[in-house]
Protein backbone atom coordinates (compact mmCIF):
# COMPACT_ATOMS: atom_id res chain seq x y z
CA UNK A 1 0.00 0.00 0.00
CA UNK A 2 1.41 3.40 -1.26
CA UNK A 3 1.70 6.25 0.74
CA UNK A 4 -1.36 8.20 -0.47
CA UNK A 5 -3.39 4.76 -0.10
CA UNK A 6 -2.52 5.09 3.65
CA UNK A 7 -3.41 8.69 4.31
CA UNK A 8 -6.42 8.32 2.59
CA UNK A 9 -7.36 4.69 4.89
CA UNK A 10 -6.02 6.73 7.79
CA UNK A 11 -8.33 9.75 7.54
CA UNK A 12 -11.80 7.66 7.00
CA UNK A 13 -10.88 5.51 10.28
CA UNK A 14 -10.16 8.69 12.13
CA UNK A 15 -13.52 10.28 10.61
CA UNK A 16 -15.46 7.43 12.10
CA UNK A 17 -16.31 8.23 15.80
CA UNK A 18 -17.76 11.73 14.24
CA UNK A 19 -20.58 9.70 12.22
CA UNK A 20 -22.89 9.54 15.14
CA UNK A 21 -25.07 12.16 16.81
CA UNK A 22 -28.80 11.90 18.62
CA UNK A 23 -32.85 12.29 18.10
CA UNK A 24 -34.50 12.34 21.59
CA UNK A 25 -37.95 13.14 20.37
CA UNK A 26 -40.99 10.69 18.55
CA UNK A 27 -39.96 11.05 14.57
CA UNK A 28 -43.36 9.92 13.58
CA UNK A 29 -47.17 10.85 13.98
CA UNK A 30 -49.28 7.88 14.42
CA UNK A 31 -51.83 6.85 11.46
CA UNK A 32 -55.32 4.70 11.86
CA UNK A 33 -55.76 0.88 12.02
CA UNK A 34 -58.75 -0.16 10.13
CA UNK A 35 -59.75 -3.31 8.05
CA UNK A 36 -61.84 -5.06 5.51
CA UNK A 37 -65.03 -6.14 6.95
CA UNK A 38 -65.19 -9.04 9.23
CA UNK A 39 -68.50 -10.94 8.48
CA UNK A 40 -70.11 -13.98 7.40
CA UNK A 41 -69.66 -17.46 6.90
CA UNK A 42 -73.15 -17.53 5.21
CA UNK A 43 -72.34 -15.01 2.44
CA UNK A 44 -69.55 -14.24 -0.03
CA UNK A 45 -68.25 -11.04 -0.64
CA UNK A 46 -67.70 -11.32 -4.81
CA UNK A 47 -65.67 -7.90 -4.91
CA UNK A 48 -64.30 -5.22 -2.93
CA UNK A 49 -63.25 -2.11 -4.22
CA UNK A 50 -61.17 0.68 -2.24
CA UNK A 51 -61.14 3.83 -3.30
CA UNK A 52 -58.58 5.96 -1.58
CA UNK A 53 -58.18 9.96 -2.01
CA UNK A 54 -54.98 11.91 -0.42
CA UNK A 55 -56.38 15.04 0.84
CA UNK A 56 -53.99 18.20 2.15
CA UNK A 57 -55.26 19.58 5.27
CA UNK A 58 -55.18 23.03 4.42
CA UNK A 59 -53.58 24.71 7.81
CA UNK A 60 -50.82 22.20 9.11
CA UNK A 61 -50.38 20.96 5.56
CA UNK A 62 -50.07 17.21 6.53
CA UNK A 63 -52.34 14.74 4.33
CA UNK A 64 -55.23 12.46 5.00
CA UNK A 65 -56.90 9.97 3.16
CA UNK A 66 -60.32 9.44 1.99
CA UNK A 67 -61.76 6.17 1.60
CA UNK A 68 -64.69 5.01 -0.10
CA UNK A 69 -64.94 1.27 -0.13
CA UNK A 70 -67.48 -0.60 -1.72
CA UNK A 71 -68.56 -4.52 -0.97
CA UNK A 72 -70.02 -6.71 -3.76
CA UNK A 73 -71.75 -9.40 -1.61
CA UNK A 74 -74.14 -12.30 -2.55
CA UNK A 75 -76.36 -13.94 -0.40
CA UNK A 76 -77.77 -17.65 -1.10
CA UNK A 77 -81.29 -15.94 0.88
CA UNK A 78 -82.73 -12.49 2.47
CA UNK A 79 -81.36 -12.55 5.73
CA UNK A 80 -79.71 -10.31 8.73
CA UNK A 81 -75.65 -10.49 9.70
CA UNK A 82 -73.86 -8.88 11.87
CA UNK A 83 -70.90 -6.85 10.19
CA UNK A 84 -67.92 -5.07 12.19
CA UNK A 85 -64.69 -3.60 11.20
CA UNK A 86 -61.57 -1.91 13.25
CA UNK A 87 -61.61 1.80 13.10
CA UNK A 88 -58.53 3.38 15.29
CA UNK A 89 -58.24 6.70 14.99
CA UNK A 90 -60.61 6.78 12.10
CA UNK A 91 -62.54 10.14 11.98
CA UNK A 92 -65.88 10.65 13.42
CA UNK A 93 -67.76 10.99 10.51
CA UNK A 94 -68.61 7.58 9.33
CA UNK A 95 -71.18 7.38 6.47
CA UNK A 96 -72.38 3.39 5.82
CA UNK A 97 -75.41 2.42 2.98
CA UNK A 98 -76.55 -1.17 1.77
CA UNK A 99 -78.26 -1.22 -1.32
CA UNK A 100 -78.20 2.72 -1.29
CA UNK A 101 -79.93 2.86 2.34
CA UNK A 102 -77.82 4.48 4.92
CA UNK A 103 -77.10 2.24 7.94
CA UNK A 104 -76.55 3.09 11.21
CA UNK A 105 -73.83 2.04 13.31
CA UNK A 106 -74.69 0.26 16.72
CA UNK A 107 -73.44 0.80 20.13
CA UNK A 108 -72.73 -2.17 21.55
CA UNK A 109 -74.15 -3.42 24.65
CA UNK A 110 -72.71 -6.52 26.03
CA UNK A 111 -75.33 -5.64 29.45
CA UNK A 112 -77.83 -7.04 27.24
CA UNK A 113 -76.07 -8.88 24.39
CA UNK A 114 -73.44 -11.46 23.80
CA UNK A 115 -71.37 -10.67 20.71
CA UNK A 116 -70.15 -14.26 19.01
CA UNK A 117 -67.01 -12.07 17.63
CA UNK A 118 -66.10 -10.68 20.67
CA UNK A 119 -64.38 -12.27 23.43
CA UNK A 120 -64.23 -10.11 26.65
CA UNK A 121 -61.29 -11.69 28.91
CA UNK A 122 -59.88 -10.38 32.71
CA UNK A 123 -56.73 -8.51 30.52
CA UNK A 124 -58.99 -6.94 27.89
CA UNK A 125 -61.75 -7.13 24.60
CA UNK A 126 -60.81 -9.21 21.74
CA UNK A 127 -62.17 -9.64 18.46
CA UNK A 128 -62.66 -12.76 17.65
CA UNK A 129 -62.04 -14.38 13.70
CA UNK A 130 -61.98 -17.91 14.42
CA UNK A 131 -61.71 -20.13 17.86
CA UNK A 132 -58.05 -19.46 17.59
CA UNK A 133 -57.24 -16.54 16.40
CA UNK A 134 -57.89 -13.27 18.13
CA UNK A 135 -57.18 -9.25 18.41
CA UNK A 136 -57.08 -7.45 21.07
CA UNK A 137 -59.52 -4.31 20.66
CA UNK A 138 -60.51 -1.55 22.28
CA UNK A 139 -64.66 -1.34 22.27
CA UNK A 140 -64.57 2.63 20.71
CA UNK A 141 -62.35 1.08 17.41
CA UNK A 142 -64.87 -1.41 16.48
CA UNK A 143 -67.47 -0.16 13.88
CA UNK A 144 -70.84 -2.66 14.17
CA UNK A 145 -73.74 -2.64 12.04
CA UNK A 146 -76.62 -5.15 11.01
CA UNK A 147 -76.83 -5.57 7.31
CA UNK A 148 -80.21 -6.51 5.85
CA UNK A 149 -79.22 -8.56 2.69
CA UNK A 150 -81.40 -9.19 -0.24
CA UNK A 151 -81.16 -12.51 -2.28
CA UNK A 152 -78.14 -12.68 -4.66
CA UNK A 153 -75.93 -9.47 -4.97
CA UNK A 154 -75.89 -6.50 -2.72
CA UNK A 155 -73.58 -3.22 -2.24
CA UNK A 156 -71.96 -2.75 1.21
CA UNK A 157 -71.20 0.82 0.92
CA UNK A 158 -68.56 1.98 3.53
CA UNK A 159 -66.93 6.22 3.74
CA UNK A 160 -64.95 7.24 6.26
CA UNK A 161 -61.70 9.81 6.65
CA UNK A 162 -58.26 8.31 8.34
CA UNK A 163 -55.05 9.40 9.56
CA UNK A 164 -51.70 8.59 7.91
CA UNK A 165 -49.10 7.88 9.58
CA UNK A 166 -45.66 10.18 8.91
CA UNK A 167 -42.25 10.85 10.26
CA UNK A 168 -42.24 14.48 11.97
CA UNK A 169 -39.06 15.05 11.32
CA UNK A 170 -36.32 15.05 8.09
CA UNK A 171 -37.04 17.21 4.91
CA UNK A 172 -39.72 15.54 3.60
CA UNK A 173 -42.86 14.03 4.96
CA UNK A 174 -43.03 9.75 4.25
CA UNK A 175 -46.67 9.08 4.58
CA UNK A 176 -47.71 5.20 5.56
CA UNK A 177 -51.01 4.42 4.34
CA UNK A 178 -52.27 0.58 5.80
CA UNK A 179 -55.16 -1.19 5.35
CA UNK A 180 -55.52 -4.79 7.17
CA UNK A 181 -56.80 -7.60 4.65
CA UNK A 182 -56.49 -10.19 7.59
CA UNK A 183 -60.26 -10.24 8.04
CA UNK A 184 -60.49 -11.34 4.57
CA UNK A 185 -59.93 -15.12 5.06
CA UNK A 186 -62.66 -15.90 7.43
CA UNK A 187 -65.50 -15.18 5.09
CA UNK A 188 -66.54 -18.07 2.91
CA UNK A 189 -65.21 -16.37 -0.18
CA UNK A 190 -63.41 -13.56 -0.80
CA UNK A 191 -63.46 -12.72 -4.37
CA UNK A 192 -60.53 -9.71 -5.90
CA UNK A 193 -59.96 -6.65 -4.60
CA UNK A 194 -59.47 -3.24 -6.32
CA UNK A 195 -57.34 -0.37 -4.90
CA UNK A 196 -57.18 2.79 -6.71
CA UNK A 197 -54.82 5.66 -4.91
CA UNK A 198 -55.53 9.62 -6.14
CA UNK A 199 -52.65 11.78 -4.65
CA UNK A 200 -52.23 15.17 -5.95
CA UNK A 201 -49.09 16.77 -8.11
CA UNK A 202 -47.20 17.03 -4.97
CA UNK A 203 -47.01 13.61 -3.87
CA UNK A 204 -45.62 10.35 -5.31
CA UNK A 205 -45.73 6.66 -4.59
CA UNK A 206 -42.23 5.22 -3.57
CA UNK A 207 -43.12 2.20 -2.01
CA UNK A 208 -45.99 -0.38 -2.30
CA UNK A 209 -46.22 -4.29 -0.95
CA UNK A 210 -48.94 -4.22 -3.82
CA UNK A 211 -46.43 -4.64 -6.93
CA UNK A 212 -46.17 -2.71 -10.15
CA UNK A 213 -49.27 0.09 -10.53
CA UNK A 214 -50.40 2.16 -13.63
CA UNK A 215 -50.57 5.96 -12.45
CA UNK A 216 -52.73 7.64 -14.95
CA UNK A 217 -54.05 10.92 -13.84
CA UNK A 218 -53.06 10.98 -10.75
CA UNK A 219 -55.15 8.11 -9.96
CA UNK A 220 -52.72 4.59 -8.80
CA UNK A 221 -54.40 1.40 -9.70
CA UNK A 222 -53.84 -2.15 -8.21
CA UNK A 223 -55.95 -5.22 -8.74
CA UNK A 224 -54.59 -8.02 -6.04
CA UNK A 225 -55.94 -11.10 -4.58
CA UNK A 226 -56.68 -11.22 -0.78
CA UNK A 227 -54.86 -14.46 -0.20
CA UNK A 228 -51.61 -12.85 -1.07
CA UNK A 229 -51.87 -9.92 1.32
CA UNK A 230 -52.42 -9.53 5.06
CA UNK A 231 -52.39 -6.11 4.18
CA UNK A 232 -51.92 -3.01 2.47
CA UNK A 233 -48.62 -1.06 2.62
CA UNK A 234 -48.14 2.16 0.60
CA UNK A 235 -45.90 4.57 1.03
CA UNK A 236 -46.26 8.10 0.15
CA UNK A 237 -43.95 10.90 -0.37
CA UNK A 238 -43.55 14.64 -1.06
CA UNK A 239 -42.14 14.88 -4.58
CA UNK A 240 -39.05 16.23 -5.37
CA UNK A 241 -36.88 17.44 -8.28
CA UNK A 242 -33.66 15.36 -9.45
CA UNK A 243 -31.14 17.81 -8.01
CA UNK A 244 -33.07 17.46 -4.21
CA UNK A 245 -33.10 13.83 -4.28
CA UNK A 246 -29.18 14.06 -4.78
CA UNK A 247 -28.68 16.29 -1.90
CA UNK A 248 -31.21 14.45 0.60
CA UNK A 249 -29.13 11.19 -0.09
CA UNK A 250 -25.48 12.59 0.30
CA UNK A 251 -27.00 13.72 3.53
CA UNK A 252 -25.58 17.27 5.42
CA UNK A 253 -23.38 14.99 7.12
CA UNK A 254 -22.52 13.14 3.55
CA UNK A 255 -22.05 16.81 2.06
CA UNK A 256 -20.00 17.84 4.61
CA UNK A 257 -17.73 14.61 4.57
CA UNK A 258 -17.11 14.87 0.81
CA UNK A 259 -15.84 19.19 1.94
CA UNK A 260 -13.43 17.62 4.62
CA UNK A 261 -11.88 15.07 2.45
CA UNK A 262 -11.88 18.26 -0.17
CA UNK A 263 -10.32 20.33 2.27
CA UNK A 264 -7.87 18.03 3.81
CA UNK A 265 -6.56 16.89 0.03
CA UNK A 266 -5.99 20.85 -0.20
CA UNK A 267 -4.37 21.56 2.96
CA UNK A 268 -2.27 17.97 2.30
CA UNK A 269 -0.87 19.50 -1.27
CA UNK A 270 -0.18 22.74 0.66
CA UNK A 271 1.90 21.11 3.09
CA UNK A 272 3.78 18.91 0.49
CA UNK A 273 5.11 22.16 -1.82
CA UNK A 274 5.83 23.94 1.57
CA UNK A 275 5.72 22.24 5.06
CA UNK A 276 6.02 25.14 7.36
CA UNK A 277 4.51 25.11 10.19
CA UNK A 278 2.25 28.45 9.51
CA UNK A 279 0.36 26.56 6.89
CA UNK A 280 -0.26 23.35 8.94
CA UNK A 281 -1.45 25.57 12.08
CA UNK A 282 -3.74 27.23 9.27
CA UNK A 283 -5.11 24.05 7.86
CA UNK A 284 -5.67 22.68 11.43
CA UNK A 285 -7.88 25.95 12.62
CA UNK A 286 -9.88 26.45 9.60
CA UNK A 287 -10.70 22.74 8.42
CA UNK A 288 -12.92 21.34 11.44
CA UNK A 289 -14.53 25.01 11.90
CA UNK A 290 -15.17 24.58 7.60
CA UNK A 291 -16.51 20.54 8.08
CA UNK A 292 -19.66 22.15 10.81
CA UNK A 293 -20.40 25.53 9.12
CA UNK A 294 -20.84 23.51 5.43
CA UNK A 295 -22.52 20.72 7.98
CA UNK A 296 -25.14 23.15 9.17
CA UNK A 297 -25.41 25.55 5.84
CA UNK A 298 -26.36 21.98 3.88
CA UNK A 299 -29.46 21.92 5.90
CA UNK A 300 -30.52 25.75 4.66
CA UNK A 301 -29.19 24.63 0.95
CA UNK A 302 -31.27 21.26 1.09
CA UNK A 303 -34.43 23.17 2.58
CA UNK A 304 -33.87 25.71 -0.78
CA UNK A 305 -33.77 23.18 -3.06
CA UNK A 306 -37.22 21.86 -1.92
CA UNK A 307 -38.81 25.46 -1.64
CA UNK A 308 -38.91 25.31 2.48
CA UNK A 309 -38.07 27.55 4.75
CA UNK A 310 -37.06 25.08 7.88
CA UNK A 311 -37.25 21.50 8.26
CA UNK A 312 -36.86 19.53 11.62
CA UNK A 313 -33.64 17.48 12.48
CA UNK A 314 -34.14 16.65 16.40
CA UNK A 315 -30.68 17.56 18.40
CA UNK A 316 -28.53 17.99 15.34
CA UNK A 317 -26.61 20.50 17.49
CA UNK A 318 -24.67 17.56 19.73
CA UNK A 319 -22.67 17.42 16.31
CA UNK A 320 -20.44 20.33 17.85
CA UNK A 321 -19.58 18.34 20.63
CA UNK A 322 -17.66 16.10 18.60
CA UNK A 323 -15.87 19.18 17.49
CA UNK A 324 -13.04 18.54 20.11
CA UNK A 325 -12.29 15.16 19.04
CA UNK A 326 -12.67 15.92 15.36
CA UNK A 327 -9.67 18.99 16.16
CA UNK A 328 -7.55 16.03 18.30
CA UNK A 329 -8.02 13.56 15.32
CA UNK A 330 -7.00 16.47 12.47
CA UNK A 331 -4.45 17.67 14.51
CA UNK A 332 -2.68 14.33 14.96
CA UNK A 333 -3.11 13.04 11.42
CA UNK A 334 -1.89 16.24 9.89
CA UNK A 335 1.22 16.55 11.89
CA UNK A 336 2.11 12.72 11.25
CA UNK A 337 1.39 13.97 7.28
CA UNK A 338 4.20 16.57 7.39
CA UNK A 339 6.13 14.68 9.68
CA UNK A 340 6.44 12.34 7.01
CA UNK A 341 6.72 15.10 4.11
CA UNK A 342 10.05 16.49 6.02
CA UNK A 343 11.15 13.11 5.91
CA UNK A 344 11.30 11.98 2.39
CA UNK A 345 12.26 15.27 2.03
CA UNK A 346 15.19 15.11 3.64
């Protein structure tokens, strides 16, 4: 290994104990849990259809969704069943129609009624989907309604607004949108299933459990099987141009890295045409004040480039503490560097 090869192994191993530095607070803002209707064994739900809308709350600027979800579901006879779904930190306004009717929701009142898919034990409610399988619930999430079914096909109609949840800190805001299929498998037959996602021209999709999607319009579709999924996983972003999505993944700390090893390769060529000790007391001052003030400033240049005018980090500022250590490191490796230029020198 070369001289040069050495320095330049020598300097990342010294950078390393600077690559660390804290966030005390929550990063993310919690989102709903809701699901496909638990029902049946008697009926079959043919189709299901989910219709999701991002919406941009206008004052904090954070997005919700809308969903309208619609149930194709035949029964063999005109009958009554019981139909519940989980609903945490859905919103209040819940509208629900069959055939067109509105339906309302039912309080429910285990005083005067046993529930066959709920299990109340000593350590909490649970909603039951089969004798062995179980989730615990709290009574305000659940969502129950009688459905009064005509023979062959009728439409479950379901509308309701939900949370998303996203990371309250970084540059951009990563929105999780989930939707539990689970329920699915413990009607009689579940038949295919229909998501179509509208975000607006400043969001995109960048992740999906789903598989490939056609965006046309603005509108995502997906066309899945239930069997496949437990549940639905997309993730939603703010969009960004080319140049932003460069600097978010150098990182402030990857932008200032690439200035130090800049700097250093400067001060390093300084030192070999003239080793005095002026220049390397120079180098020594101005480098690790250089590495934090382009550490910080990429934060403010980052923030530009996406048309903000701040953006929360949690306690970047324990960087500076590291600024002793980083001086110690610089300080050592350069004077070992023109120790060894007066050397070969010599």
């Amino acid at each position: 290994m070369n001289f040069t090869k050495k320095l330049y192994f020598s300097f990342l191993i010294y950078l390393f104990p600077l690559l660390v530095f804290g966030n005390m607070a929550k990063p993310w803002s919690d989102g709903s849990q809701h699901s496909v209707l638990f029902g049946s064994k008697n009926t079959i739900v043919k189709s299901e259809i989910i219709n999701i809308r991002l919406v941009k709350e206008p004052v904090d600027k954070f997005y919700f969704a809308e969903y309208k979800i619609k149930y194709i579901i035949h029964s063999d006879e005109k009958q009554t069943i019981p139909l519940v779904f989980l609903a945490l930190g859905i919103s209040t306004e819940k509208e629900i129609k069959i055939n067109n009717r509105p339906a309302s929701i039912q309080k429910l009142d285990f005083e005067k009624n046993n529930y066959s898919f709920i299990n109340k034990k000593n350590n909490g409610m649970f909603l039951r989907y089969a004798e062995d399988e179980e989730l615990f619930v709290n009574q305000e999430d659940l969502i129950y309604f009688s459905a009064n079914l005509e023979k062959g096909d009728n439409v479950i109609e379901v509308n309701y607004d939900a949370l998303l949840q996203y990371n309250t800190f970084g540059f951009i805001r990563n929105y999780e949108l989930e939707y539990s299929l689970y329920p699915s498998k413990f009607w009689k037959f579940f038949g295919p299933i229909e998501v179509n996602l509208t975000i607006d021209d400043d969001a995109e999709i960048t992740k999906s459990n789903l598989g490939n999607f056609k965006l046309e319009k603005n509108v995502a579709r997906w066309n899945i099987k239930p069997g496949n999924h437990e549940n639905i996983k997309i993730v939603i972003s703010e969009k960004t141009s080319l140049f932003s999505k460069i600097l978010m993944f150098l990182d402030p700390m990857g932008i200032a890295l690439i200035a130090l090893i800049a700097m250093f390769f400067v001060h390093w060529k300084l030192l070999k045409r003239n080793p005095k000790t002026s220049i390397l007391v120079l180098g020594i001052i101005l480098v690790p004040i250089l590495f934090y003030v382009i550490y910080f400033l990429s934060y403010d240049l980052i923030d530009l480039s996406l048309g903000k005018e701040y953006t929360k980090h949690g306690y970047v500022f324990f960087i500076v503490l590291t600024y002793p250590i980083l001086l110690l490191i610089y300080w050592l490796l350069m004077w070992w560097i023109r120790k060894k230029i007066k050397l070969r020198n010599n």
